[in-house]
C-alpha atoms as a PDB file:
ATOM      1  CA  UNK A   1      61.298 -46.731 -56.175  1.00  0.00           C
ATOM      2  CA  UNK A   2      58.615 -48.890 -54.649  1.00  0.00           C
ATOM      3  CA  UNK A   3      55.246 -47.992 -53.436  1.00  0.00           C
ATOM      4  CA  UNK A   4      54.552 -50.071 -50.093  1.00  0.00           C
ATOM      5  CA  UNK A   5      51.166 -51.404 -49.688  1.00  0.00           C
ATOM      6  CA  UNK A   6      51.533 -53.795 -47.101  1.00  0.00           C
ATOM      7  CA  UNK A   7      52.370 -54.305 -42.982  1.00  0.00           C
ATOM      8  CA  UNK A   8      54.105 -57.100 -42.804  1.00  0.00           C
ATOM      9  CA  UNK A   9      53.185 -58.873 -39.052  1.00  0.00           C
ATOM     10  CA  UNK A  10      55.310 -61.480 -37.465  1.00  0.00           C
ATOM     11  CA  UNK A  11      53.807 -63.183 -33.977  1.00  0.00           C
ATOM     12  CA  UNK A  12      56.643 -65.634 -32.255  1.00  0.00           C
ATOM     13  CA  UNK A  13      54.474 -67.420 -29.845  1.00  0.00           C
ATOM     14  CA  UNK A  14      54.803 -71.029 -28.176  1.00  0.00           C
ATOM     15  CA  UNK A  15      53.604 -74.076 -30.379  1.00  0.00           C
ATOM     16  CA  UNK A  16      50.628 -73.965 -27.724  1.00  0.00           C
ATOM     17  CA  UNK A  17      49.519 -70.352 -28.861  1.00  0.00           C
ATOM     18  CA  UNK A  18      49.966 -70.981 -32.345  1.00  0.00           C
ATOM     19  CA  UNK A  19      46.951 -72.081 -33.581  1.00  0.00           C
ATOM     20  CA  UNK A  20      44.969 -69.383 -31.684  1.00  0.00           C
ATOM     21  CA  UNK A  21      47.111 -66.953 -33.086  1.00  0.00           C
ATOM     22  CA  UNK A  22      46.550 -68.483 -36.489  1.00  0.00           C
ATOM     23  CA  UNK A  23      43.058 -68.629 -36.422  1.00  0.00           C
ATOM     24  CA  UNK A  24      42.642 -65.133 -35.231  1.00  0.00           C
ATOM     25  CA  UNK A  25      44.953 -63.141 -37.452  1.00  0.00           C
ATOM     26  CA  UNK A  26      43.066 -65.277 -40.333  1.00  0.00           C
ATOM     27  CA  UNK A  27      39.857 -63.632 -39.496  1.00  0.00           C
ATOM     28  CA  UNK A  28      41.612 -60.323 -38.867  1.00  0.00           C
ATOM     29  CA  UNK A  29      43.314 -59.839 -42.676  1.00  0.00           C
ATOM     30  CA  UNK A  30      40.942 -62.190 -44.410  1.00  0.00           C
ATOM     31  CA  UNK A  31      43.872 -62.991 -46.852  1.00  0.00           C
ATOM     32  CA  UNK A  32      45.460 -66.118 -44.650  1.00  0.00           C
ATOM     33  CA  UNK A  33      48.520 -66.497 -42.716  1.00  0.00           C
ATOM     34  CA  UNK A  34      51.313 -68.744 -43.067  1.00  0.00           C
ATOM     35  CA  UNK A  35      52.970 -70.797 -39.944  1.00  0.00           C
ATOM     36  CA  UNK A  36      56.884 -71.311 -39.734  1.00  0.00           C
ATOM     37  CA  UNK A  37      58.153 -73.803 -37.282  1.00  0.00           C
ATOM     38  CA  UNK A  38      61.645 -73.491 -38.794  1.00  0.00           C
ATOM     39  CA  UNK A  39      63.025 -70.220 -38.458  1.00  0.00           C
ATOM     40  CA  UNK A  40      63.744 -70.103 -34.736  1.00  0.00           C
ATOM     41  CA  UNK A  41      65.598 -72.946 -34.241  1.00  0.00           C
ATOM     42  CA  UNK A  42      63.394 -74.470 -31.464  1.00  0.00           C
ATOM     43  CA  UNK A  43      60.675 -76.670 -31.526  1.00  0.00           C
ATOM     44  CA  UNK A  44      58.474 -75.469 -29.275  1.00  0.00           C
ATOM     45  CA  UNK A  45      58.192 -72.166 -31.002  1.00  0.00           C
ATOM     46  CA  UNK A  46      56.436 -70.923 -33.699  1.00  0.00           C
ATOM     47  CA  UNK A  47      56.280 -67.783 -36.101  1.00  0.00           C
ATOM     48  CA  UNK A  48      52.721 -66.603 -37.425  1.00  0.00           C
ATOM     49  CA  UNK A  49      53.390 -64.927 -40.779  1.00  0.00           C
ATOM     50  CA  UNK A  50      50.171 -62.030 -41.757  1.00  0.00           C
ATOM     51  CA  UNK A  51      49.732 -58.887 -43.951  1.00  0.00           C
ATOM     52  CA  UNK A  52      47.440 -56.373 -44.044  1.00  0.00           C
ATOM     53  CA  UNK A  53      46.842 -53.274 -45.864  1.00  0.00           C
ATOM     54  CA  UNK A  54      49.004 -50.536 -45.083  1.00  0.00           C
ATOM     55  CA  UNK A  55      46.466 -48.355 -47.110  1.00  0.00           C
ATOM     56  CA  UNK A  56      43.223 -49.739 -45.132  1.00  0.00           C
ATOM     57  CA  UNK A  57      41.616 -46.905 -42.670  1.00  0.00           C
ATOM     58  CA  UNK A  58      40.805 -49.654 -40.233  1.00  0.00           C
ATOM     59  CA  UNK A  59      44.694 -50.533 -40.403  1.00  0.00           C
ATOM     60  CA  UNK A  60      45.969 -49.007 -37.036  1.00  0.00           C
ATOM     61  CA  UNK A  61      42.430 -49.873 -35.731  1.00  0.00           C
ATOM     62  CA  UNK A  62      43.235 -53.390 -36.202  1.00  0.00           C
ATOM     63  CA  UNK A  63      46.814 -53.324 -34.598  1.00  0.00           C
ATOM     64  CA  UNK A  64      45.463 -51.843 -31.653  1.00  0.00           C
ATOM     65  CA  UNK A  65      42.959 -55.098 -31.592  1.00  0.00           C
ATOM     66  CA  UNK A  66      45.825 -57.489 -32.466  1.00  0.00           C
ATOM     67  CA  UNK A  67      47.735 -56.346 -29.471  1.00  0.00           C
ATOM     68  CA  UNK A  68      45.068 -56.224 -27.070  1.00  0.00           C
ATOM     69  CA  UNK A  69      44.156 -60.088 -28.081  1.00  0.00           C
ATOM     70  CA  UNK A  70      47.873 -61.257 -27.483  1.00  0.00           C
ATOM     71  CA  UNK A  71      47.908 -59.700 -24.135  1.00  0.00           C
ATOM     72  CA  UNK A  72      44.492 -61.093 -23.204  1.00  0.00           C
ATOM     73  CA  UNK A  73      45.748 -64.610 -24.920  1.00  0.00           C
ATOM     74  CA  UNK A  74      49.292 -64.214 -22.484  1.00  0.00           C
ATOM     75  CA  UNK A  75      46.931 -64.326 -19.884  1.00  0.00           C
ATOM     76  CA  UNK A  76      45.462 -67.399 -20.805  1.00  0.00           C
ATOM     77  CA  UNK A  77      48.915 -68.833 -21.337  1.00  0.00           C
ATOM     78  CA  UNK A  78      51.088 -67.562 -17.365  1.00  0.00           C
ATOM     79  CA  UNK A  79      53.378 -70.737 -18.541  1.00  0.00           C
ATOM     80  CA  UNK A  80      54.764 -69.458 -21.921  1.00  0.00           C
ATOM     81  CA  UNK A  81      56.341 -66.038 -23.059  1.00  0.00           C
ATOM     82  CA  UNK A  82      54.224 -63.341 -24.023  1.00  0.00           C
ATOM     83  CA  UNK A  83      53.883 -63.585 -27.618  1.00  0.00           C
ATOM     84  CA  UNK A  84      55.878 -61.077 -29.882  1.00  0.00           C
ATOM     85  CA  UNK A  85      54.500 -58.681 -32.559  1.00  0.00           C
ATOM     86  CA  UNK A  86      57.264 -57.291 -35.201  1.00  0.00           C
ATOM     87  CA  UNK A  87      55.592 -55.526 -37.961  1.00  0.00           C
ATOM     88  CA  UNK A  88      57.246 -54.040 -41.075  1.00  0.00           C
ATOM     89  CA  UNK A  89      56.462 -52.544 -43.930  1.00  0.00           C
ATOM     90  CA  UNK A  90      56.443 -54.666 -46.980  1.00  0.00           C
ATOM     91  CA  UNK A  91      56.568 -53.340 -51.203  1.00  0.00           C
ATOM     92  CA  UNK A  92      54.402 -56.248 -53.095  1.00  0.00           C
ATOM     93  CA  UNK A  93      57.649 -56.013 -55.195  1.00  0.00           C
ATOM     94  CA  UNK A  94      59.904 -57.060 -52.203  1.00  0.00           C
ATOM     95  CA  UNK A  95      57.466 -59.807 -51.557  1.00  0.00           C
ATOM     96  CA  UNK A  96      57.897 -61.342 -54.446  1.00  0.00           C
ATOM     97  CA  UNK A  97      61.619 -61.189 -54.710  1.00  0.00           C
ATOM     98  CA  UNK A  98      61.875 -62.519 -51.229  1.00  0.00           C
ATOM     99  CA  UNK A  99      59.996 -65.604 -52.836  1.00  0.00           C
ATOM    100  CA  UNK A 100      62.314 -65.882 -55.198  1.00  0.00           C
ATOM    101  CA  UNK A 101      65.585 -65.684 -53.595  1.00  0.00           C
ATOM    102  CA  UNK A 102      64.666 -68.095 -51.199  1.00  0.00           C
ATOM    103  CA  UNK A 103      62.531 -70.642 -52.951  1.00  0.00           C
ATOM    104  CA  UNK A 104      64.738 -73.711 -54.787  1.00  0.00           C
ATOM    105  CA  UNK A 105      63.647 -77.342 -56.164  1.00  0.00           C
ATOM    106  CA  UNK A 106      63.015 -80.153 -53.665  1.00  0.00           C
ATOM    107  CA  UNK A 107      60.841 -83.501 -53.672  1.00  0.00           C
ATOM    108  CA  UNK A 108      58.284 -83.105 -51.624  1.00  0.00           C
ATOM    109  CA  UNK A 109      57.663 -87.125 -51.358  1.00  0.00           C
ATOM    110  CA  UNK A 110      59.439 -90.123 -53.284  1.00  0.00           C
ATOM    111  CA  UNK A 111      57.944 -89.649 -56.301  1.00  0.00           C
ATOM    112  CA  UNK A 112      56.951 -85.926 -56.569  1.00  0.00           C
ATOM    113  CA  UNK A 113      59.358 -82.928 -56.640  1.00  0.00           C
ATOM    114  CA  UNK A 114      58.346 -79.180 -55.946  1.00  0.00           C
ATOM    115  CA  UNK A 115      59.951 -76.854 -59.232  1.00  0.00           C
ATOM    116  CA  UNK A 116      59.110 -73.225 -58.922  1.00  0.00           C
ATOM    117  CA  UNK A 117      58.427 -72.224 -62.702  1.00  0.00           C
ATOM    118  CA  UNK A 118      61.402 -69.883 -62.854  1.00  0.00           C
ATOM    119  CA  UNK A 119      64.230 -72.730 -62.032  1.00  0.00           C
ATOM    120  CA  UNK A 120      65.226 -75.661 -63.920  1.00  0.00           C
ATOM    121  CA  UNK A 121      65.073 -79.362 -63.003  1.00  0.00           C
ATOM    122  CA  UNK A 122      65.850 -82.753 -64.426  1.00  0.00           C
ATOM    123  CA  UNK A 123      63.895 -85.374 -63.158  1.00  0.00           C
ATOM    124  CA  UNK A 124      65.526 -88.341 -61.890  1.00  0.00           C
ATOM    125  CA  UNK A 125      64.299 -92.216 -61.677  1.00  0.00           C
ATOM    126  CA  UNK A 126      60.516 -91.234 -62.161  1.00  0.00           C
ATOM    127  CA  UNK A 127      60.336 -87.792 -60.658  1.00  0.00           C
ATOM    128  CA  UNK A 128      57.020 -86.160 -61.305  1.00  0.00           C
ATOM    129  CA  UNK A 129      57.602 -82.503 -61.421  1.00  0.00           C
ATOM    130  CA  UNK A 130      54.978 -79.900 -59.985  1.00  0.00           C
ATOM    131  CA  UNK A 131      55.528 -76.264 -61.004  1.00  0.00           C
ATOM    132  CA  UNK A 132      54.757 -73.736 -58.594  1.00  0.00           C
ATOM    133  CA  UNK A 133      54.445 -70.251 -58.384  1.00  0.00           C
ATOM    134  CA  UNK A 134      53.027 -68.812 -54.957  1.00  0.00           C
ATOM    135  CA  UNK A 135      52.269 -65.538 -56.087  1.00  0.00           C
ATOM    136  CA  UNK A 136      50.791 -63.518 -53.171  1.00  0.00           C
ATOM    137  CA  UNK A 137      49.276 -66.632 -51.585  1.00  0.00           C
ATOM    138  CA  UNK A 138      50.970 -69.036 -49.035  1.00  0.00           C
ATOM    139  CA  UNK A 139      51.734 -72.990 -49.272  1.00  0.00           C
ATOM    140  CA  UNK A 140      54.720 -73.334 -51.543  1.00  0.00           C
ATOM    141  CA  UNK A 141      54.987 -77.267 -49.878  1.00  0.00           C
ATOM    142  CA  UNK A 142      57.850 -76.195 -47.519  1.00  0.00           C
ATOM    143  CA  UNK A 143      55.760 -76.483 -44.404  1.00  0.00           C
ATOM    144  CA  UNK A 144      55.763 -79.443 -42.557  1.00  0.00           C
ATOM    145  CA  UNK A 145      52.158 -80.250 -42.276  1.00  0.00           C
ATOM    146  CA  UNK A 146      52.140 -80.037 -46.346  1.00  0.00           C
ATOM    147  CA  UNK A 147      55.048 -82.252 -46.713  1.00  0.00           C
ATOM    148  CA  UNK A 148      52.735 -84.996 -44.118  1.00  0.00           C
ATOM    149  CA  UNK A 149      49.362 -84.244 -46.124  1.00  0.00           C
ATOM    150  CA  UNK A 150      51.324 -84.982 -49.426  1.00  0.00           C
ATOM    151  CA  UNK A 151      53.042 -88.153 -48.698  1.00  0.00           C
ATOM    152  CA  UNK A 152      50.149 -89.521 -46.867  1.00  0.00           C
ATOM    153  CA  UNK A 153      48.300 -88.865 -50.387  1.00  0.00           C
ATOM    154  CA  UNK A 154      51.175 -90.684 -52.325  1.00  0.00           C
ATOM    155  CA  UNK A 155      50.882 -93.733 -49.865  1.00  0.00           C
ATOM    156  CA  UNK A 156      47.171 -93.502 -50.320  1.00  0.00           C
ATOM    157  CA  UNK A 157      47.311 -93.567 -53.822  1.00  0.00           C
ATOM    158  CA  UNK A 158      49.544 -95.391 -55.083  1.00  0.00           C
ATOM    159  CA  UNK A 159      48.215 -98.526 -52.926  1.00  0.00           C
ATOM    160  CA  UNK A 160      44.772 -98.569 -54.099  1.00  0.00           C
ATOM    161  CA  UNK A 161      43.714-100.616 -57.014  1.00  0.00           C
ATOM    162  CA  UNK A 162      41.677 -98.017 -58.620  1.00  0.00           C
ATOM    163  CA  UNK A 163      42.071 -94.480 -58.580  1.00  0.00           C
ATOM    164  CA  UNK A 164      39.273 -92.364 -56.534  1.00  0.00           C
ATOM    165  CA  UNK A 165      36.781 -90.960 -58.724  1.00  0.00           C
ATOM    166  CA  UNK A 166      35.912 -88.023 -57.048  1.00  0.00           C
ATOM    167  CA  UNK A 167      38.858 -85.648 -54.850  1.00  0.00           C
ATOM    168  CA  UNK A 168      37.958 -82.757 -53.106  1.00  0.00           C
ATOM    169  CA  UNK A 169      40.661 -80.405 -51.113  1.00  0.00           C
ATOM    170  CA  UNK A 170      39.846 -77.938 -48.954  1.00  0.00           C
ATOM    171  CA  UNK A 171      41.655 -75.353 -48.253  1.00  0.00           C
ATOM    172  CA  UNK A 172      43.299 -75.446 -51.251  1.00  0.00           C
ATOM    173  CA  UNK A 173      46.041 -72.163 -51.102  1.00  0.00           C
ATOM    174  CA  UNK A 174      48.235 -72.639 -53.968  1.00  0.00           C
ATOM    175  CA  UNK A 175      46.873 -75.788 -55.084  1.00  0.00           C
ATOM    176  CA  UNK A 176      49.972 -78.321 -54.325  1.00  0.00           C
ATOM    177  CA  UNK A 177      47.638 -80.785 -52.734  1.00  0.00           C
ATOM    178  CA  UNK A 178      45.228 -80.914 -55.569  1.00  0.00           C
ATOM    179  CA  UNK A 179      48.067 -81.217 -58.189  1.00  0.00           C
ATOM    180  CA  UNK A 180      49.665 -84.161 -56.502  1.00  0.00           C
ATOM    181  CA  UNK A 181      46.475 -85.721 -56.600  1.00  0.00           C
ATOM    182  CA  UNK A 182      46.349 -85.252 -60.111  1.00  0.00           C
ATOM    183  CA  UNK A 183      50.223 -85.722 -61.351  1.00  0.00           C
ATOM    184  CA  UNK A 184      49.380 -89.673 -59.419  1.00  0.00           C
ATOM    185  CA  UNK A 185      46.199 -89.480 -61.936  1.00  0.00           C
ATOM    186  CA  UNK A 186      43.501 -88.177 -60.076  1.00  0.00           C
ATOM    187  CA  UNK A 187      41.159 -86.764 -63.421  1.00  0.00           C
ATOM    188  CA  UNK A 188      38.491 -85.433 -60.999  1.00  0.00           C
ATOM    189  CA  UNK A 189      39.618 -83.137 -58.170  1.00  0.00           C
ATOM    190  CA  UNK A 190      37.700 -79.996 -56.780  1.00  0.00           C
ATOM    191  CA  UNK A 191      39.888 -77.450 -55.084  1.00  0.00           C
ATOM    192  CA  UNK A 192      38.221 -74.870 -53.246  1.00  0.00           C
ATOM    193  CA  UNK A 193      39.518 -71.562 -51.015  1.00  0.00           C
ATOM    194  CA  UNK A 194      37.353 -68.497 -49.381  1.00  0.00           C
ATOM    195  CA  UNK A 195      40.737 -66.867 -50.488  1.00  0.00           C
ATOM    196  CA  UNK A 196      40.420 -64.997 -53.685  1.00  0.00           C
ATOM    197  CA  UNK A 197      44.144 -64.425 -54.315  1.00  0.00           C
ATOM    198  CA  UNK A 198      45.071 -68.328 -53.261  1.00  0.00           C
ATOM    199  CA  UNK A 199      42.550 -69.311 -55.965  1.00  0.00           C
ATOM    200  CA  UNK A 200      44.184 -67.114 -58.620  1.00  0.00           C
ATOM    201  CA  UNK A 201      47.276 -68.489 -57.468  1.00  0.00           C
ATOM    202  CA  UNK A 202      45.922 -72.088 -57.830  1.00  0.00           C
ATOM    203  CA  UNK A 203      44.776 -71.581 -61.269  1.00  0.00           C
ATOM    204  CA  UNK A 204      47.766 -70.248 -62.592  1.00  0.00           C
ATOM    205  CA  UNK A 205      49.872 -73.152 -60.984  1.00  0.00           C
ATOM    206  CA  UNK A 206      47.061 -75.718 -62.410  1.00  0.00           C
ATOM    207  CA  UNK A 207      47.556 -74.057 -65.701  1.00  0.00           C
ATOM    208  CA  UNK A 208      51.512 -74.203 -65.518  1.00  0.00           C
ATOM    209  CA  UNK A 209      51.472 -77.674 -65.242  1.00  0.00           C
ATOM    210  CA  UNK A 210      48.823 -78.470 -68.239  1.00  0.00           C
ATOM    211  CA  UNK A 211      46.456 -79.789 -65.479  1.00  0.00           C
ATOM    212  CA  UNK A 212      43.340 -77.878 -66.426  1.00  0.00           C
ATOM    213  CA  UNK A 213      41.387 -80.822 -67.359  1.00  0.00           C
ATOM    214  CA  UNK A 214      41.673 -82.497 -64.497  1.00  0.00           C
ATOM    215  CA  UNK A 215      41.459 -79.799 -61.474  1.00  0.00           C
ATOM    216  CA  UNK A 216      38.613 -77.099 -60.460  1.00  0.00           C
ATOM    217  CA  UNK A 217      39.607 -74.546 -58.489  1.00  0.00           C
ATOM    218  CA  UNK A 218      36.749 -72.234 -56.787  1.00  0.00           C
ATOM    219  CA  UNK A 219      36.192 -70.012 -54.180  1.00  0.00           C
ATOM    220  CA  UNK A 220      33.415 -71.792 -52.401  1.00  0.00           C
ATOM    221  CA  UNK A 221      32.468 -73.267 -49.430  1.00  0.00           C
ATOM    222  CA  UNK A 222      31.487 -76.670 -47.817  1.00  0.00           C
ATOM    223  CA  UNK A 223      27.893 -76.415 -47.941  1.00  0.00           C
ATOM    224  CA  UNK A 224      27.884 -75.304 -51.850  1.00  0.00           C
ATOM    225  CA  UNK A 225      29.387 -78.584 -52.587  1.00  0.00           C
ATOM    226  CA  UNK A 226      27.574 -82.065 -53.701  1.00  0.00           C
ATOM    227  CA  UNK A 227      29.002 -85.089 -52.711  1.00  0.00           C
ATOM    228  CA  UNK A 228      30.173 -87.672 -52.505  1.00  0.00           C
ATOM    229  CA  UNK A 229      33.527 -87.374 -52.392  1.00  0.00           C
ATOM    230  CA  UNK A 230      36.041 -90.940 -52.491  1.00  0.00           C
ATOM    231  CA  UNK A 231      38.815 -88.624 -50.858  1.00  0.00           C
ATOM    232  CA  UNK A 232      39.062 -85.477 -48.811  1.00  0.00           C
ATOM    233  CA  UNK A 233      41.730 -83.869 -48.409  1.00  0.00           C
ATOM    234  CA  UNK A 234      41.962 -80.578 -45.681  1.00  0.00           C
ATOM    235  CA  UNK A 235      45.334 -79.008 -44.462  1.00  0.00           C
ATOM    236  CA  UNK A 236      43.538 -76.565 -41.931  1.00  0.00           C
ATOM    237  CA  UNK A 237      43.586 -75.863 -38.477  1.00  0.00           C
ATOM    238  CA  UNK A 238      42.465 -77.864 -35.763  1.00  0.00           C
ATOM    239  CA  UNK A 239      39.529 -75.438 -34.799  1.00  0.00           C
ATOM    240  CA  UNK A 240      38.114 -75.642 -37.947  1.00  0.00           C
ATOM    241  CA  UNK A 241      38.956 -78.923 -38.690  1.00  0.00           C
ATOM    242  CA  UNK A 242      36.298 -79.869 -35.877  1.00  0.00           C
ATOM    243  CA  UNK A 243      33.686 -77.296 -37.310  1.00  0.00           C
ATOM    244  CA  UNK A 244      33.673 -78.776 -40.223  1.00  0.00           C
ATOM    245  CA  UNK A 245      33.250 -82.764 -39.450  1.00  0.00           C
ATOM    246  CA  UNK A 246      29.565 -83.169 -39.320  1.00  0.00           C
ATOM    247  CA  UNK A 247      29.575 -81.407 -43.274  1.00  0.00           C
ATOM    248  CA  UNK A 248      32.723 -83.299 -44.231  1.00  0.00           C
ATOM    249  CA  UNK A 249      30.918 -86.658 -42.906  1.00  0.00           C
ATOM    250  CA  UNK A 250      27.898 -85.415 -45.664  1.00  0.00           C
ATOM    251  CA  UNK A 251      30.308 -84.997 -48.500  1.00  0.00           C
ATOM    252  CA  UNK A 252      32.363 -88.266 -47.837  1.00  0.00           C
ATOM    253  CA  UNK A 253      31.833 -91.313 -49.654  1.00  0.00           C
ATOM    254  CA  UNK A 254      31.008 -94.481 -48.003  1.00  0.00           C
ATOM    255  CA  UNK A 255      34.363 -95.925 -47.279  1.00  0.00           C
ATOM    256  CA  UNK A 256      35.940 -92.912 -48.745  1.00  0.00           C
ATOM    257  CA  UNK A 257      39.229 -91.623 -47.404  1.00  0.00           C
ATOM    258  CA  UNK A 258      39.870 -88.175 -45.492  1.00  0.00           C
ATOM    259  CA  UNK A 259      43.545 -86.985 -45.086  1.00  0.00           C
ATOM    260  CA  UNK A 260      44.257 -83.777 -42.321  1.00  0.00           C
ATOM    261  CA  UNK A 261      46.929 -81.976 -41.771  1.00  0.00           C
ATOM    262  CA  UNK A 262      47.707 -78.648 -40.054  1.00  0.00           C
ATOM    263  CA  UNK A 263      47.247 -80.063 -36.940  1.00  0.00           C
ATOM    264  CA  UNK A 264      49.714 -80.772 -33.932  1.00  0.00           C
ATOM    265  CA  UNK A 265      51.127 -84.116 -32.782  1.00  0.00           C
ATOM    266  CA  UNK A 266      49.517 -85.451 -29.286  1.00  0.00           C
ATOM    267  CA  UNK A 267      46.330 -83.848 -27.341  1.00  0.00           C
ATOM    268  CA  UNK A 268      45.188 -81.766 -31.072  1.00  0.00           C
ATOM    269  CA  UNK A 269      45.748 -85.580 -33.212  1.00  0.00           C
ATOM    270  CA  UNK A 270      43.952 -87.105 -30.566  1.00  0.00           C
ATOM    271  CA  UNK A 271      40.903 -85.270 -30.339  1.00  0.00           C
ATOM    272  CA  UNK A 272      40.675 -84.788 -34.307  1.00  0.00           C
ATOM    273  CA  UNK A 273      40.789 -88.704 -34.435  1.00  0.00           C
ATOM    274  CA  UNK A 274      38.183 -88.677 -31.460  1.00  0.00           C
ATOM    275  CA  UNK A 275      35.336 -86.386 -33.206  1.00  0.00           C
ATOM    276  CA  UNK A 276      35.760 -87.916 -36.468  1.00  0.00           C
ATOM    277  CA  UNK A 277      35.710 -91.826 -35.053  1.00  0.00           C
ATOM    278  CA  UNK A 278      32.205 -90.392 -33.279  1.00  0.00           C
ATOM    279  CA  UNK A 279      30.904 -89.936 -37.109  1.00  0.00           C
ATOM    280  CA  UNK A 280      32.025 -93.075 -38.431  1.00  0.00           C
ATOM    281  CA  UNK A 281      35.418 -92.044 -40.014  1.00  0.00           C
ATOM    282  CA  UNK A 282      38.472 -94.177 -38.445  1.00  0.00           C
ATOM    283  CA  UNK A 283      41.909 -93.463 -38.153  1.00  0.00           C
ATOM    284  CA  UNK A 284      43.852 -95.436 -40.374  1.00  0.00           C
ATOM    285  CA  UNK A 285      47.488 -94.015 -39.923  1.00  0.00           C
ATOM    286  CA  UNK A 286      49.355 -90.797 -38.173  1.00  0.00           C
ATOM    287  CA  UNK A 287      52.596 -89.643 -39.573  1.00  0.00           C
ATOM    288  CA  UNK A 288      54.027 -87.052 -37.752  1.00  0.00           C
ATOM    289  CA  UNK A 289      57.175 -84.574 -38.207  1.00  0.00           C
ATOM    290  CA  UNK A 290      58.085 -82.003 -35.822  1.00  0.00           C
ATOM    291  CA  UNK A 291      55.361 -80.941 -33.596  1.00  0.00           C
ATOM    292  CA  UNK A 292      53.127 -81.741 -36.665  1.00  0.00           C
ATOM    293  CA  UNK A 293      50.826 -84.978 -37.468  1.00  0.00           C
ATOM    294  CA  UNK A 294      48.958 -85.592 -40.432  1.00  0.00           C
ATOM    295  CA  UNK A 295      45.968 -88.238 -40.382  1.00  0.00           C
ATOM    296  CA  UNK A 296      44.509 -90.924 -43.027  1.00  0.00           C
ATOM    297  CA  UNK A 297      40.959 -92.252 -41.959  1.00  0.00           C
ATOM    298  CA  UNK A 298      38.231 -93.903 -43.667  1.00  0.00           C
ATOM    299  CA  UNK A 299      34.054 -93.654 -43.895  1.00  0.00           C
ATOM    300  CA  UNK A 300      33.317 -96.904 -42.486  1.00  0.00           C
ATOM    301  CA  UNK A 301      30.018 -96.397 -41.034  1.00  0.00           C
ATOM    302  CA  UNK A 302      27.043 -93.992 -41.505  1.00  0.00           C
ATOM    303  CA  UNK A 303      26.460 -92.186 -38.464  1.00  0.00           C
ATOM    304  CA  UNK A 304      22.661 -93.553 -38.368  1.00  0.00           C
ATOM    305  CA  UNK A 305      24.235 -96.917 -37.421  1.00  0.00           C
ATOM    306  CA  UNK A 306      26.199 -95.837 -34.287  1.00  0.00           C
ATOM    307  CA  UNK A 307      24.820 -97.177 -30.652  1.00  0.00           C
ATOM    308  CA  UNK A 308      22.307 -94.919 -29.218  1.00  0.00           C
ATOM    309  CA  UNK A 309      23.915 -93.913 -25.644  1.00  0.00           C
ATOM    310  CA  UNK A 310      21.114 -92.682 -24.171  1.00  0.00           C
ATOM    311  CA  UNK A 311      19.769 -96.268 -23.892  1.00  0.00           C
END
């Protein structure tokens, strides 16, 4: 018999909602969420994936909250459905056999293929192989805006003549980002998380594939950090993807690379490309999949050196 310890919280909201939703039932668990665009069938909805403590006092405290919010957010929102709240309890034992059951071998670009450690896998013409177990934290490559970040970092890469000295990714969850970097021979990369239980998870998965030399995981933040960095690498939300540009600017190298993801195609892309090309950073190339897009730009001027236009 199990003991449950968890509500499991599903929110099936428009595309448009979805990064609201994301950003506030982040805040609300404090242990991240995880964003499926493929379980409906349809691309213009999403499903926002949470968890929180069946065993918390606050816990029906914060329900109450995370309903009032969705109604207040359907407001905001006449256009689209109301959003829709299934919650469930969840055994951390289920959780993980869910995982298992459901999670096989697949490349996540050309070169590099996603193994988790408890299935077997020949690699074929080349194939780097990345063990990975997600434990209780999300990001197990699946999601499309991982799949963009990751092959945007393989293109980036590979094409250079030398290999950046210095990689930093933020956000780091399980740590797939940060391993491809290294498995295409990154030897310095910082990974960082506020997420206790993705660090864990990022360690062990840096450990499982003898990479422990090369990658630092840490929960940290930004301003903690000493640059600079010759590549950046953040598969976040749009929100806080803005937030954080003038203290990404400060840690980027000049002409260093930054690669985002998390981030939808169109109107979000846009203004990402907007308030970074303010600071100096340029879009280089979009590749998009889905409702997703995933950006490489490049440092190429120090904001000091932008027109004055106030003059």
């Amino acid at each position: 018999m199990t003991t449950t310890t968890w509500q499991k919280l599903e929110i099936e909201c428009a595309f448009e909602m979805s990064e609201n939703i994301a950003t506030y039932f982040n805040d609300l668990t404090g242990c991240g969420v995880e964003i499926r665009d493929h379980e409906t069938g349809r691309s213009d909805v999403a499903v926002i994936v949470a968890y929180l403590d069946s065993e918390a006092l606050s816990l029906q405290h914060s329900l109450t909250a995370a309903r009032c919010y969705l109604q207040d957010l359907a407001d905001l929102f006449p256009e689209h459905p109301s959003p829709i709240l299934r919650q469930a309890p969840v055994a951390d034992e289920d959780w993980g056999r869910k995982w298992k059951e459901n999670f096989k071998p697949f490349k996540l670009t050309d070169t590099l293929v996603i193994k988790p450690t408890w299935e077997s896998y020949s690699p074929k013409n080349g194939e780097k192989i990345i063990e990975i177990d997600p434990g209780m934290a999300f990001g197990t490559g699946l999601h499309a805006s991982t799949r963009l970040a990751a092959s945007l970092i393989e293109e980036h890469i590979t094409s250079r003549e030398s290999l950046p000295e210095r990689v930093l990714d933020i956000g780091t969850g399980t740590g797939i980002l940060a391993i491809c970097c290294a498995c295409l021979g990154c030897k310095n990369v910082i990974a960082i998380d506020n997420d206790p239980d993705a660090v864990a998870a990022s360690v062990e998965n840096i450990s499982a594939n003898n990479l422990t030399e090369n990658i630092e995981a840490e929960i940290t933040g930004l301003d903690s950090l000493e640059g600079p960095f010759d590549l950046v690498i953040a598969n976040i939300i749009h929100n806080t993807l803005v937030e954080m540009a003038p203290t990404i600017n400060g840690l980027l190298a000049r002409n260093g690379s930054l690669i985002m993801a998390g981030i939808l195609a169109g109107d979000q892309s846009r203004n990402i490309s907007g308030v970074y090309d303010q600071l100096g950073i340029r879009t280089e190339s979009e590749r998009i999949s889905g409702e997703w897009s995933a950006l490489r730009l490049q440092k190429t001027i120090q904001p000091s050196t932008l027109p004055d236009e106030s003059k």
